[in-house]
PDB file of N, CA and C in Angstrom:
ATOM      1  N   UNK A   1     -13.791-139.009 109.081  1.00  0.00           N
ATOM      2  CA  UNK A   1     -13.146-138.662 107.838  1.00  0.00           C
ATOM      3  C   UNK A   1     -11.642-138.814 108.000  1.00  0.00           C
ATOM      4  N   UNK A   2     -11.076-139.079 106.741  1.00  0.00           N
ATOM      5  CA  UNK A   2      -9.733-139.286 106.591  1.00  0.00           C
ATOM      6  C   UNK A   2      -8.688-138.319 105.703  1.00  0.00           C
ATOM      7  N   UNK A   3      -7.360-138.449 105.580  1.00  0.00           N
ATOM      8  CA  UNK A   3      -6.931-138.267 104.044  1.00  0.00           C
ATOM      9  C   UNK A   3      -7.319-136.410 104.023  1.00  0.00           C
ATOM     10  N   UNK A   4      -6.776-136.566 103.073  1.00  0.00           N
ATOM     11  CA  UNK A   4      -7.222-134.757 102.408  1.00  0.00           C
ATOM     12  C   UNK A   4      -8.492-133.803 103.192  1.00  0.00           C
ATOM     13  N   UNK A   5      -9.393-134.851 103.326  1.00  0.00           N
ATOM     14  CA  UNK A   5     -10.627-133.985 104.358  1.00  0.00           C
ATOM     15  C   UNK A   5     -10.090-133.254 105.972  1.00  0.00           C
ATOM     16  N   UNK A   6      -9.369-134.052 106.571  1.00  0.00           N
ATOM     17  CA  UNK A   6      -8.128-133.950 107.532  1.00  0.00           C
ATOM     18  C   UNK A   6      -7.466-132.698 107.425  1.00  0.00           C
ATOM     19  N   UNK A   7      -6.917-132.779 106.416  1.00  0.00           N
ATOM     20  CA  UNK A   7      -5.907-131.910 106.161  1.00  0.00           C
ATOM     21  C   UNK A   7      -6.015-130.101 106.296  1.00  0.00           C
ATOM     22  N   UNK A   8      -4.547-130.026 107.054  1.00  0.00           N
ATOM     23  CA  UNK A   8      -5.034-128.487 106.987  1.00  0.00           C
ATOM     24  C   UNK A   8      -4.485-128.206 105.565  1.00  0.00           C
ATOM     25  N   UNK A   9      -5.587-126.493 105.108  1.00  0.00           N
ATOM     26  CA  UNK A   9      -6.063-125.961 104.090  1.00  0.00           C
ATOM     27  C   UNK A   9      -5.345-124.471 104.243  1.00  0.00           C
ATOM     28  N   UNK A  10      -4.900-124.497 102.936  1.00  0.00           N
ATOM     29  CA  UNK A  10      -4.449-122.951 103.014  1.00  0.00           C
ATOM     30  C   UNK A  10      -5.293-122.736 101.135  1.00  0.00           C
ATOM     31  N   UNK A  11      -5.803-121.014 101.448  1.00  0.00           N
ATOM     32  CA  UNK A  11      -6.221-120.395 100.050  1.00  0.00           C
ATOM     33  C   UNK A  11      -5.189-119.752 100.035  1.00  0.00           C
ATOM     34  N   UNK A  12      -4.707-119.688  98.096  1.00  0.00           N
ATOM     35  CA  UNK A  12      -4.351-118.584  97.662  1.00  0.00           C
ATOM     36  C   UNK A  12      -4.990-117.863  96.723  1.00  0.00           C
ATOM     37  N   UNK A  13      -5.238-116.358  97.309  1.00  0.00           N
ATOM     38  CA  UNK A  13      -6.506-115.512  96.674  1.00  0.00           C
ATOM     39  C   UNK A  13      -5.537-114.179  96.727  1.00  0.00           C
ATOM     40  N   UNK A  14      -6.206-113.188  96.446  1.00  0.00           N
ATOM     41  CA  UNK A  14      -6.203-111.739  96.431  1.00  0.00           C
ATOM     42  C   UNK A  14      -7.152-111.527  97.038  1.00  0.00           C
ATOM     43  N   UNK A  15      -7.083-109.976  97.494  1.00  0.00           N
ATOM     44  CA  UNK A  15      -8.230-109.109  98.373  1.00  0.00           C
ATOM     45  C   UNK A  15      -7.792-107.654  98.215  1.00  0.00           C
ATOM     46  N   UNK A  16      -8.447-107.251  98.420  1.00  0.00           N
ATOM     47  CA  UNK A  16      -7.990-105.607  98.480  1.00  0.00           C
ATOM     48  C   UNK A  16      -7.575-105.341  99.378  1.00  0.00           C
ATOM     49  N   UNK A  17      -6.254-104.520  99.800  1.00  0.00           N
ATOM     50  CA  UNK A  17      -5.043-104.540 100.835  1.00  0.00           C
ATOM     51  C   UNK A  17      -4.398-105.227 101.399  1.00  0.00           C
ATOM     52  N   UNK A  18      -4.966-106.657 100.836  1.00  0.00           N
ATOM     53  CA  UNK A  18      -3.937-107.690 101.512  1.00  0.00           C
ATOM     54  C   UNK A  18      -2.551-107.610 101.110  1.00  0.00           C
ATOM     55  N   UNK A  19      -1.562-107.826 101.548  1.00  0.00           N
ATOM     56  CA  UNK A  19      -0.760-108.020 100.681  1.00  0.00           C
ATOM     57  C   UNK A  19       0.374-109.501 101.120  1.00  0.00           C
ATOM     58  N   UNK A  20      -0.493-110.247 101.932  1.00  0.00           N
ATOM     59  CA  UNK A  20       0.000-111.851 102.005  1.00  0.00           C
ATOM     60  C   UNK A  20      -1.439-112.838 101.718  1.00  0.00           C
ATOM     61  N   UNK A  21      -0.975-113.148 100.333  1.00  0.00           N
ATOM     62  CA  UNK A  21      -2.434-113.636  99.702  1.00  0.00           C
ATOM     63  C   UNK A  21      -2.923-114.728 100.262  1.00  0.00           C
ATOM     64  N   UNK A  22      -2.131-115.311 101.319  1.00  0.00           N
ATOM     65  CA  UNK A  22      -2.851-117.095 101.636  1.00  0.00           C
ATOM     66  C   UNK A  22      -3.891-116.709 102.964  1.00  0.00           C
ATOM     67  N   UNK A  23      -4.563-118.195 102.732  1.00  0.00           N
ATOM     68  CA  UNK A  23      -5.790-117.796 104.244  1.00  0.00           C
ATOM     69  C   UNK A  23      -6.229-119.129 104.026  1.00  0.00           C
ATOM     70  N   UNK A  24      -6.697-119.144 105.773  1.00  0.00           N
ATOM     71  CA  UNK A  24      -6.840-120.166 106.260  1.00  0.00           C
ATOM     72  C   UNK A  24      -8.296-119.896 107.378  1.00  0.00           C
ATOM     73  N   UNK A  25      -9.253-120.574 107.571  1.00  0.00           N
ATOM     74  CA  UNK A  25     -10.448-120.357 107.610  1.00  0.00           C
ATOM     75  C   UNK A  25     -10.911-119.020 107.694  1.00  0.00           C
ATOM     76  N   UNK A  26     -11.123-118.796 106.205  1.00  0.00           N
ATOM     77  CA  UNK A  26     -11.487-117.220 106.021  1.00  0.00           C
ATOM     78  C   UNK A  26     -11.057-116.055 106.360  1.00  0.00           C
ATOM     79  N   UNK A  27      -9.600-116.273 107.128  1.00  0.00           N
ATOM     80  CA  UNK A  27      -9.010-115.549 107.230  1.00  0.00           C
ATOM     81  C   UNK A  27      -7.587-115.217 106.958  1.00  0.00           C
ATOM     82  N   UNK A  28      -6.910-113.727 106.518  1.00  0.00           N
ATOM     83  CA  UNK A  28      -5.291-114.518 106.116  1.00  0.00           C
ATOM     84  C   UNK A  28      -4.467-114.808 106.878  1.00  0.00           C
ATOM     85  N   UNK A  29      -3.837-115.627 106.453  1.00  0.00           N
ATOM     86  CA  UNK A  29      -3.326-116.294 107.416  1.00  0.00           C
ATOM     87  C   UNK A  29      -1.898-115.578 107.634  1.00  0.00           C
ATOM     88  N   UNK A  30      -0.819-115.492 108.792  1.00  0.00           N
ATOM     89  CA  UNK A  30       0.025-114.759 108.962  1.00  0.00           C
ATOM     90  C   UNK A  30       1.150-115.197 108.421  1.00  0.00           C
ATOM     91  N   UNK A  31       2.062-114.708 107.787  1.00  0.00           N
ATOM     92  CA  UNK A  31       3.207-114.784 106.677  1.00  0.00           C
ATOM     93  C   UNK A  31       4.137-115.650 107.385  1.00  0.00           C
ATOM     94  N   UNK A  32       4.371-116.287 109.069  1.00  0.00           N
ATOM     95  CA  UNK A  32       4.755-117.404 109.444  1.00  0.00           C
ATOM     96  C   UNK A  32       4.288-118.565 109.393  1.00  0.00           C
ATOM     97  N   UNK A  33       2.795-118.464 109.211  1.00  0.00           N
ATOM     98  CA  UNK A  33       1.949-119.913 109.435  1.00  0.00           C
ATOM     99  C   UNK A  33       2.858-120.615 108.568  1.00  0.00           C
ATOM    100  N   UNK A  34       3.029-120.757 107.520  1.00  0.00           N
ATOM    101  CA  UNK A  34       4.013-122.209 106.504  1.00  0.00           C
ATOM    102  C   UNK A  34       5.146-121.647 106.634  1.00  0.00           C
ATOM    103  N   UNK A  35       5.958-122.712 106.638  1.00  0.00           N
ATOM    104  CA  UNK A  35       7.483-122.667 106.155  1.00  0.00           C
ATOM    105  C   UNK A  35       7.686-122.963 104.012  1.00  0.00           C
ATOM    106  N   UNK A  36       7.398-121.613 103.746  1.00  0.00           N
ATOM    107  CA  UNK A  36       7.868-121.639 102.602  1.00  0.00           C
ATOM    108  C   UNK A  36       8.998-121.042 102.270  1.00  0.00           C
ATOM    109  N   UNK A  37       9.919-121.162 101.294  1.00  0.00           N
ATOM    110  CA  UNK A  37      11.221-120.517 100.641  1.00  0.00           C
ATOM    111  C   UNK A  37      10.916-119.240 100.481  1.00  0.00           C
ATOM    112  N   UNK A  38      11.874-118.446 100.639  1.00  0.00           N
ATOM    113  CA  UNK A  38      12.224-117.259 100.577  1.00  0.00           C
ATOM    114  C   UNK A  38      11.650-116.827  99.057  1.00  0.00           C
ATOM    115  N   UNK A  39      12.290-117.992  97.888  1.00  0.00           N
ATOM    116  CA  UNK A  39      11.515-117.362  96.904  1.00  0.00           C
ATOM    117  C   UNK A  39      10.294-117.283  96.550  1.00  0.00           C
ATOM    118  N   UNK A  40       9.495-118.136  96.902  1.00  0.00           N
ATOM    119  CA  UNK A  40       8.016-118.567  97.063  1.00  0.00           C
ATOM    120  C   UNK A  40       7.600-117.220  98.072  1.00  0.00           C
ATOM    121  N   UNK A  41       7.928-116.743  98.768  1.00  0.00           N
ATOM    122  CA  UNK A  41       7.460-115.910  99.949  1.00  0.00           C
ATOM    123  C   UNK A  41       7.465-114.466  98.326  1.00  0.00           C
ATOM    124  N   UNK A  42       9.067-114.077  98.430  1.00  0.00           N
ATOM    125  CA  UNK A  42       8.682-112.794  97.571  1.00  0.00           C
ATOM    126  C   UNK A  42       7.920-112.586  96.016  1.00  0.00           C
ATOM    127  N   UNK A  43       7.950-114.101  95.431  1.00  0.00           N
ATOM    128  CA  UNK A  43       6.537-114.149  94.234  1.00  0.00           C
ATOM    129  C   UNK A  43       5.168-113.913  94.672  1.00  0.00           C
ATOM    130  N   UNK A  44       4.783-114.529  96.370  1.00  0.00           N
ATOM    131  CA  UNK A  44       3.574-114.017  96.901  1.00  0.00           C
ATOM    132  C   UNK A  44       3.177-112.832  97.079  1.00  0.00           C
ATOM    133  N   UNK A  45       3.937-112.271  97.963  1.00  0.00           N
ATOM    134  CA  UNK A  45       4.171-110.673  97.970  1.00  0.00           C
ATOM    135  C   UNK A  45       4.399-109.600  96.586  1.00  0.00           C
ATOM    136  N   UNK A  46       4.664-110.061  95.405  1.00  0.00           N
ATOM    137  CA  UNK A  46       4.660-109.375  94.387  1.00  0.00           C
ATOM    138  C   UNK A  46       3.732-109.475  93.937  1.00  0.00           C
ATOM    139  N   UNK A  47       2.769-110.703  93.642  1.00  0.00           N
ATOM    140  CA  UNK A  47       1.733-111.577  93.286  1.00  0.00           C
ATOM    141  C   UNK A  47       0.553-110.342  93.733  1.00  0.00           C
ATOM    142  N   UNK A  48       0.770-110.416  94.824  1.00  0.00           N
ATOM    143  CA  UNK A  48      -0.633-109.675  95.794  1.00  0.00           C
ATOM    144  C   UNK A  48      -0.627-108.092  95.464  1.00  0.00           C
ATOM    145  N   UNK A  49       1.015-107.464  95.550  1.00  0.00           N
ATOM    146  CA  UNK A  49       1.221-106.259  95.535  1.00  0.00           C
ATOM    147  C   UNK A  49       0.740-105.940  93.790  1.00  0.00           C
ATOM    148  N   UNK A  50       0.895-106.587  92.392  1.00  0.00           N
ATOM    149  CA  UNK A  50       0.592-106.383  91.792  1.00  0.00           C
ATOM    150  C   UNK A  50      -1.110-106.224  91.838  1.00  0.00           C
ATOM    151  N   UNK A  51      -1.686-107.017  92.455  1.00  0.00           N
ATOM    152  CA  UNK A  51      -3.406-106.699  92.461  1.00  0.00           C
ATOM    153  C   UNK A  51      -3.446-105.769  93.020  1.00  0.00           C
ATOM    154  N   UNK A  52      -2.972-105.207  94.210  1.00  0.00           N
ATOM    155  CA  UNK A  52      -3.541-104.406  94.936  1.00  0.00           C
ATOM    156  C   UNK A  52      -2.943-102.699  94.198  1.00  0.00           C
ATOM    157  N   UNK A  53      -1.777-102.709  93.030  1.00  0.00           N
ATOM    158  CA  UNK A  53      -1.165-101.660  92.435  1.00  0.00           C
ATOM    159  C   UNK A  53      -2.320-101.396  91.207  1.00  0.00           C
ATOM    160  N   UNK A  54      -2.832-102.562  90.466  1.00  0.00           N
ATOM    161  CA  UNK A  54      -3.176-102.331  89.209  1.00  0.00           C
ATOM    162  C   UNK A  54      -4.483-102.807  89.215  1.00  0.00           C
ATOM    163  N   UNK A  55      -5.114-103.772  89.855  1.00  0.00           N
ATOM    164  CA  UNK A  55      -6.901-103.933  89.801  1.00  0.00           C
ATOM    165  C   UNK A  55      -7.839-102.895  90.645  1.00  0.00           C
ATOM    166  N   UNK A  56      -8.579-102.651  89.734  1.00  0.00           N
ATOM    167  CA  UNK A  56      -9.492-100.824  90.057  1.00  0.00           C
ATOM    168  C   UNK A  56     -10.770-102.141  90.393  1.00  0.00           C
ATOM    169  N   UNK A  57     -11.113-101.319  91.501  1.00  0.00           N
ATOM    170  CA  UNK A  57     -12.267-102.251  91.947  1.00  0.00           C
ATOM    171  C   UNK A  57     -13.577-101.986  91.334  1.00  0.00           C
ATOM    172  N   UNK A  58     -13.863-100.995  90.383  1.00  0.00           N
ATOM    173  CA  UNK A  58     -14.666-100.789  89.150  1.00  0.00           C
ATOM    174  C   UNK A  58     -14.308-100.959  88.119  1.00  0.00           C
ATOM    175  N   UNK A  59     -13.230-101.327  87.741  1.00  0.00           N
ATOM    176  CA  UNK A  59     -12.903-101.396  86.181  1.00  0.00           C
ATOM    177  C   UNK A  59     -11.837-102.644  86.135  1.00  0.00           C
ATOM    178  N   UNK A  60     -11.800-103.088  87.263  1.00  0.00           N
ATOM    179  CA  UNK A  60     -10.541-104.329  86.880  1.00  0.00           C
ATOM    180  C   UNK A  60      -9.233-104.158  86.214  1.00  0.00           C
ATOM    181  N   UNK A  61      -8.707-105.111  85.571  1.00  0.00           N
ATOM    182  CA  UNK A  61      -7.195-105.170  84.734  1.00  0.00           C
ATOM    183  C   UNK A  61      -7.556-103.828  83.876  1.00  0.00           C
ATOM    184  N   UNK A  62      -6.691-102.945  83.590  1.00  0.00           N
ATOM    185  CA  UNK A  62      -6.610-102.000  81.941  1.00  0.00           C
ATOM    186  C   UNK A  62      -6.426-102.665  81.176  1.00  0.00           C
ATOM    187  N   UNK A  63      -5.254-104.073  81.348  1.00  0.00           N
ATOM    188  CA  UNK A  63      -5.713-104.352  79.560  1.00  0.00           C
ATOM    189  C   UNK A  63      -5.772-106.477  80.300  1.00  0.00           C
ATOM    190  N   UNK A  64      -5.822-107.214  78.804  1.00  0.00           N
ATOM    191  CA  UNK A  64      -6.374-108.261  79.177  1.00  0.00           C
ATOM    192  C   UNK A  64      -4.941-109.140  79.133  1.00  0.00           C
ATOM    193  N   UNK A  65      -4.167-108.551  78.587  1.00  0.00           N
ATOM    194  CA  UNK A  65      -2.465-109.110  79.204  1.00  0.00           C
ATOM    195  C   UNK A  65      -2.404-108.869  80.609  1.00  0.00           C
ATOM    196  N   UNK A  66      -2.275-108.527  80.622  1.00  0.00           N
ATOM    197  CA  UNK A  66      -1.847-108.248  82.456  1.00  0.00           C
ATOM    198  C   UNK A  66      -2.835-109.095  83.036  1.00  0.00           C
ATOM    199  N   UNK A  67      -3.861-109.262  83.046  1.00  0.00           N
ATOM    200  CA  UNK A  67      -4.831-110.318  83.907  1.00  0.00           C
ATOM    201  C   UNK A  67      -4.154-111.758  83.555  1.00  0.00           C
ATOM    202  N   UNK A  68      -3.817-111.997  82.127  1.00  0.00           N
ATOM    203  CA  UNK A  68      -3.167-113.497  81.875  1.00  0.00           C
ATOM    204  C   UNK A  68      -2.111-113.643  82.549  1.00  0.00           C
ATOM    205  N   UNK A  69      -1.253-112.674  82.331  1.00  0.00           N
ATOM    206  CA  UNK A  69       0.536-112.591  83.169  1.00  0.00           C
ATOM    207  C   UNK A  69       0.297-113.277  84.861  1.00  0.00           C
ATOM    208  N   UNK A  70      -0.971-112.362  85.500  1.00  0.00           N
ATOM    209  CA  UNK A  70      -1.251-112.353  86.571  1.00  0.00           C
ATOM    210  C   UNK A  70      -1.877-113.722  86.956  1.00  0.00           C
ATOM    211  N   UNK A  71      -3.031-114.049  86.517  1.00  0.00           N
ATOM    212  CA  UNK A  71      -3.406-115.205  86.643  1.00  0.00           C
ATOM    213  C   UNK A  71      -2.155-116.522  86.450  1.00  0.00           C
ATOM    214  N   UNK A  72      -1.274-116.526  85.116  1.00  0.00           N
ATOM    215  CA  UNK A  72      -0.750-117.968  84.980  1.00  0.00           C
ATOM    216  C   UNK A  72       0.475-117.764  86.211  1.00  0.00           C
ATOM    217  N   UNK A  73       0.794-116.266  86.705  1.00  0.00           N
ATOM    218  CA  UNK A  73       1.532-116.474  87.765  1.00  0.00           C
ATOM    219  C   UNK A  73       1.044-117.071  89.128  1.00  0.00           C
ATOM    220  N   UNK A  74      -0.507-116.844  89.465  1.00  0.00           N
ATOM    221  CA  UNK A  74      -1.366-117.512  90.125  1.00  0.00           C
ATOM    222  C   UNK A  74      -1.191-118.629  90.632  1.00  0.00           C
ATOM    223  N   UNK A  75      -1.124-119.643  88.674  1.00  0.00           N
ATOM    224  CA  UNK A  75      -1.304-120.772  88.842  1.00  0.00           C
ATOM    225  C   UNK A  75      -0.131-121.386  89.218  1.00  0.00           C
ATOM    226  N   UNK A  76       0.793-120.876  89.091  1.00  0.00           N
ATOM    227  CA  UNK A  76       2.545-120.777  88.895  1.00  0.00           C
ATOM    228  C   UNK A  76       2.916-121.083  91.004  1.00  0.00           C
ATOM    229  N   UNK A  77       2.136-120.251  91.356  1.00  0.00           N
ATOM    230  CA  UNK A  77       2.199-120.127  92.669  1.00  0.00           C
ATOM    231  C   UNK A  77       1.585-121.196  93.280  1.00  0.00           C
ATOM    232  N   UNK A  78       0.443-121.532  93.034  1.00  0.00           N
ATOM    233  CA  UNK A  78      -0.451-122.842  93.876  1.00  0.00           C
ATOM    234  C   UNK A  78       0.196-123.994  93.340  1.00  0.00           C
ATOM    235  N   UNK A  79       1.023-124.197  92.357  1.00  0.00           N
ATOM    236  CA  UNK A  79       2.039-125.211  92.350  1.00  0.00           C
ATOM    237  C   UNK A  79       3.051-125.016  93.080  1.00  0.00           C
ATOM    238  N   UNK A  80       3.788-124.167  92.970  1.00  0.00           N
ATOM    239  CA  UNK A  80       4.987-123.704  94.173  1.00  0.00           C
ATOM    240  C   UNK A  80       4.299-124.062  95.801  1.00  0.00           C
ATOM    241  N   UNK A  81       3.152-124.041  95.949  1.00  0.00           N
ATOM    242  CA  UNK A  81       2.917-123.680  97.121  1.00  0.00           C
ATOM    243  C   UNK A  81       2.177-125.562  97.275  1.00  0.00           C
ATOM    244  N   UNK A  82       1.857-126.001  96.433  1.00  0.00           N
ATOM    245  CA  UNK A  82       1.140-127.817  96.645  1.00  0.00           C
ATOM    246  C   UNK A  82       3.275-128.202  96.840  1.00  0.00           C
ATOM    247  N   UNK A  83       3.916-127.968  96.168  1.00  0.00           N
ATOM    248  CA  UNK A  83       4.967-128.738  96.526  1.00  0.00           C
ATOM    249  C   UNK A  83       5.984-128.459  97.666  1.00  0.00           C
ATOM    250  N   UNK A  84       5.565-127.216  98.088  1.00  0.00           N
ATOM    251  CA  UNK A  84       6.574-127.000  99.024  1.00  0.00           C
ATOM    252  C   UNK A  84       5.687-127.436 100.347  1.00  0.00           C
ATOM    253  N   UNK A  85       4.512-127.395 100.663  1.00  0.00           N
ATOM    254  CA  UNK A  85       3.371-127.954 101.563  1.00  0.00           C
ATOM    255  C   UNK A  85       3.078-129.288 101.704  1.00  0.00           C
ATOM    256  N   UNK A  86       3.637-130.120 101.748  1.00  0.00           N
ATOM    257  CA  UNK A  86       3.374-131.337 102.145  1.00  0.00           C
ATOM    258  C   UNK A  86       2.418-131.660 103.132  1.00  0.00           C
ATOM    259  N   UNK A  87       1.759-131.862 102.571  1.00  0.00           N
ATOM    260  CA  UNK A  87       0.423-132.631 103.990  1.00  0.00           C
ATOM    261  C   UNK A  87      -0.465-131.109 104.159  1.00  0.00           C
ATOM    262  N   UNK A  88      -0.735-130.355 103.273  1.00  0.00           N
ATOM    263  CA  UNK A  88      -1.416-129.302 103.560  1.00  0.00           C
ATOM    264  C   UNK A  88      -2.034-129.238 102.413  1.00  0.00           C
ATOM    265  N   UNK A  89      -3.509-128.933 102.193  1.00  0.00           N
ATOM    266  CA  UNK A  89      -4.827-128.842 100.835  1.00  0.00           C
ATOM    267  C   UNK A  89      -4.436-127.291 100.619  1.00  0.00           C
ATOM    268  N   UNK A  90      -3.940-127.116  99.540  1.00  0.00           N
ATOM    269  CA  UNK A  90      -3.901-125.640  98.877  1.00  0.00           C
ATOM    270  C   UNK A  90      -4.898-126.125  97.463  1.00  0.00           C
ATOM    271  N   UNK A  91      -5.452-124.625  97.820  1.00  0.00           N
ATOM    272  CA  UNK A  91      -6.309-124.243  97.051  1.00  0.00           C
ATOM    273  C   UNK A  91      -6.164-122.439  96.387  1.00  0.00           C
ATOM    274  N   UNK A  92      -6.642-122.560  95.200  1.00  0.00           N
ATOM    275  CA  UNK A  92      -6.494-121.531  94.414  1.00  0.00           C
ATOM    276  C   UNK A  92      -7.908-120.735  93.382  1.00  0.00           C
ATOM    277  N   UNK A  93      -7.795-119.625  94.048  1.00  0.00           N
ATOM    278  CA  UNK A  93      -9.824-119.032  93.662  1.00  0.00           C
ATOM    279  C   UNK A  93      -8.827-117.627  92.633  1.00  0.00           C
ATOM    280  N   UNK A  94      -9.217-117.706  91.618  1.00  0.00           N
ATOM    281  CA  UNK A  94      -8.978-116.322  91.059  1.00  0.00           C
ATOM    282  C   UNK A  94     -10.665-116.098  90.320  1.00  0.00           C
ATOM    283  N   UNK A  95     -10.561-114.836  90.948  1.00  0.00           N
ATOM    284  CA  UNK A  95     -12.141-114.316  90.966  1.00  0.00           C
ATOM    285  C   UNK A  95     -11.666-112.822  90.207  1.00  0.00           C
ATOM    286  N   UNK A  96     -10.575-112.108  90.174  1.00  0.00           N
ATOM    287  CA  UNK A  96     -10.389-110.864  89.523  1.00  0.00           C
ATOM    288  C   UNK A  96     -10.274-110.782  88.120  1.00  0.00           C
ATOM    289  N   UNK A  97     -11.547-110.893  87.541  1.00  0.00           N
ATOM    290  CA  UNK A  97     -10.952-111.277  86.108  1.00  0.00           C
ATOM    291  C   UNK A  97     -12.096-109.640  85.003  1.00  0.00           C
ATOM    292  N   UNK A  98     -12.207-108.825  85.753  1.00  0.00           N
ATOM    293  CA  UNK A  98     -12.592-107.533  85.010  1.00  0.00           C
ATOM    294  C   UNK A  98     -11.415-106.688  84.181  1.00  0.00           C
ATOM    295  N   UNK A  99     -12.006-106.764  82.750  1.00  0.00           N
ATOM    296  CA  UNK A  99     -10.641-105.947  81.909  1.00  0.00           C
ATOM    297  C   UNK A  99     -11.524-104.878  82.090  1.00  0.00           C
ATOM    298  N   UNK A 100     -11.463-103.309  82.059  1.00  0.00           N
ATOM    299  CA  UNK A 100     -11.678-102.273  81.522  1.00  0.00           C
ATOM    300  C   UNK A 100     -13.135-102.296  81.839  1.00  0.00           C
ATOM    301  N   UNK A 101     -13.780-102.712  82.766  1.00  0.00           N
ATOM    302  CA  UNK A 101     -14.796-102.539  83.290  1.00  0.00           C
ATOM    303  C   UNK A 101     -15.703-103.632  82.854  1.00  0.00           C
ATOM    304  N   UNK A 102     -15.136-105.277  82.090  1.00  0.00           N
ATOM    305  CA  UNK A 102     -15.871-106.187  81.647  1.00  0.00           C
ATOM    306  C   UNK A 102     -15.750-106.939  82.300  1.00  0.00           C
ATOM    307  N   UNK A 103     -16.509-107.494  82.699  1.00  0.00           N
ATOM    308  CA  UNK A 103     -15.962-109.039  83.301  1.00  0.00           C
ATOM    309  C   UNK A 103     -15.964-110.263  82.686  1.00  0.00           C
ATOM    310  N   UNK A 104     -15.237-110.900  82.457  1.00  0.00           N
ATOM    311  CA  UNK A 104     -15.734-112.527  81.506  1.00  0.00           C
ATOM    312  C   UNK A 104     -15.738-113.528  82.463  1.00  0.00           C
ATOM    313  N   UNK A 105     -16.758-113.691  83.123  1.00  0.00           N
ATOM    314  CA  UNK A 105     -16.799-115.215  84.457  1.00  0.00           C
ATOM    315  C   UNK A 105     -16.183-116.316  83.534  1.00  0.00           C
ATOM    316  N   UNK A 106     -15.898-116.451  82.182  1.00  0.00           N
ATOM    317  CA  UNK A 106     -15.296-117.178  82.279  1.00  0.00           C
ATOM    318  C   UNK A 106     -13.852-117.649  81.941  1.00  0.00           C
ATOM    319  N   UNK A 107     -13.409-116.663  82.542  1.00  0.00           N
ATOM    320  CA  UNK A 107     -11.786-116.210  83.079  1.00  0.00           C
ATOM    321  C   UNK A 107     -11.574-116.984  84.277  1.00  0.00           C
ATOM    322  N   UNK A 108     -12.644-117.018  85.255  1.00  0.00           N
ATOM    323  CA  UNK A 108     -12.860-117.460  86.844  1.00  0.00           C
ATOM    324  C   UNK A 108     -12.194-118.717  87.126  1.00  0.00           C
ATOM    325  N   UNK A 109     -11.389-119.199  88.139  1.00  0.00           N
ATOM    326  CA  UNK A 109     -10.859-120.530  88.168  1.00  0.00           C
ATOM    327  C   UNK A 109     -10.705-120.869  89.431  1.00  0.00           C
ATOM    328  N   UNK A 110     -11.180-121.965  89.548  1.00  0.00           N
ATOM    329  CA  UNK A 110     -10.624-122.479  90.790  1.00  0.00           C
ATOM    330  C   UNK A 110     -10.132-123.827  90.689  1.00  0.00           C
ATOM    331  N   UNK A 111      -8.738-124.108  91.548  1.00  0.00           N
ATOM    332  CA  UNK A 111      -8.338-125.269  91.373  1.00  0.00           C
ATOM    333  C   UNK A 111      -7.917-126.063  93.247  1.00  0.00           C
ATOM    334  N   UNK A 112      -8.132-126.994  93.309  1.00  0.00           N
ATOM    335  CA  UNK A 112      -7.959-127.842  94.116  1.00  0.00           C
ATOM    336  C   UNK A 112      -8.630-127.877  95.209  1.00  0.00           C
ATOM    337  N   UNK A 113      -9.749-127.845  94.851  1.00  0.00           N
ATOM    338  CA  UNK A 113     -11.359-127.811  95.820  1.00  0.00           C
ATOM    339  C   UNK A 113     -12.377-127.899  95.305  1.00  0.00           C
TER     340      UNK A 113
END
């Protein structure tokens, strides 16, 4: 195999207590592994710290703004993070998508895998 199959892979996800959202074979990966910008570093860290402040692991988002805010910042990030990564497969799983104890799977997204 060649090309992109090659390539090392970083996820950006949430988890409960994480609070450096990227990972790299199933595990997260440590806040040196990439050389990203300082600002890219503290949107991650806010990124994560907001899930881990406001998603109830029974009831999800309180309201269904805050899951959008959260998510398009998501997506906001796995672009920040495909351009500052050169030669590295980022990928992006948002799986937290419960408002008020609903879930709509089809909120669910994954991009670049």
């Amino acid at each position: 195999m060649s090309g992109e199959d090659d390539a090392e892979q970083v996820l950006l996800a949430d988890d409960y207590g994480v609070r450096w959202p990227l990972w790299t074979e199933g595990e997260p990966a440590a806040e040196d592994r990439f050389a990203l910008t300082a600002p890219v570093r503290r949107r991650l860290r806010a990124w994560a710290a907001e899930f881990n402040t406001s998603y109830h692991h029974m009831t999800g988002w309180p309201r269904r703004e805050q899951m959008e805010r959260h998510r398009a910042e998501g997506i906001e990030l796995y672009r920040a993070l495909r351009a500052e990564l050169v030669g590295v497969r980022v990928r992006f799983a948002y799986w937290e998508v419960n408002i008020d104890g609903v879930a709509d799977e089809g909120d669910e997204l994954v991009l670049g895998g």
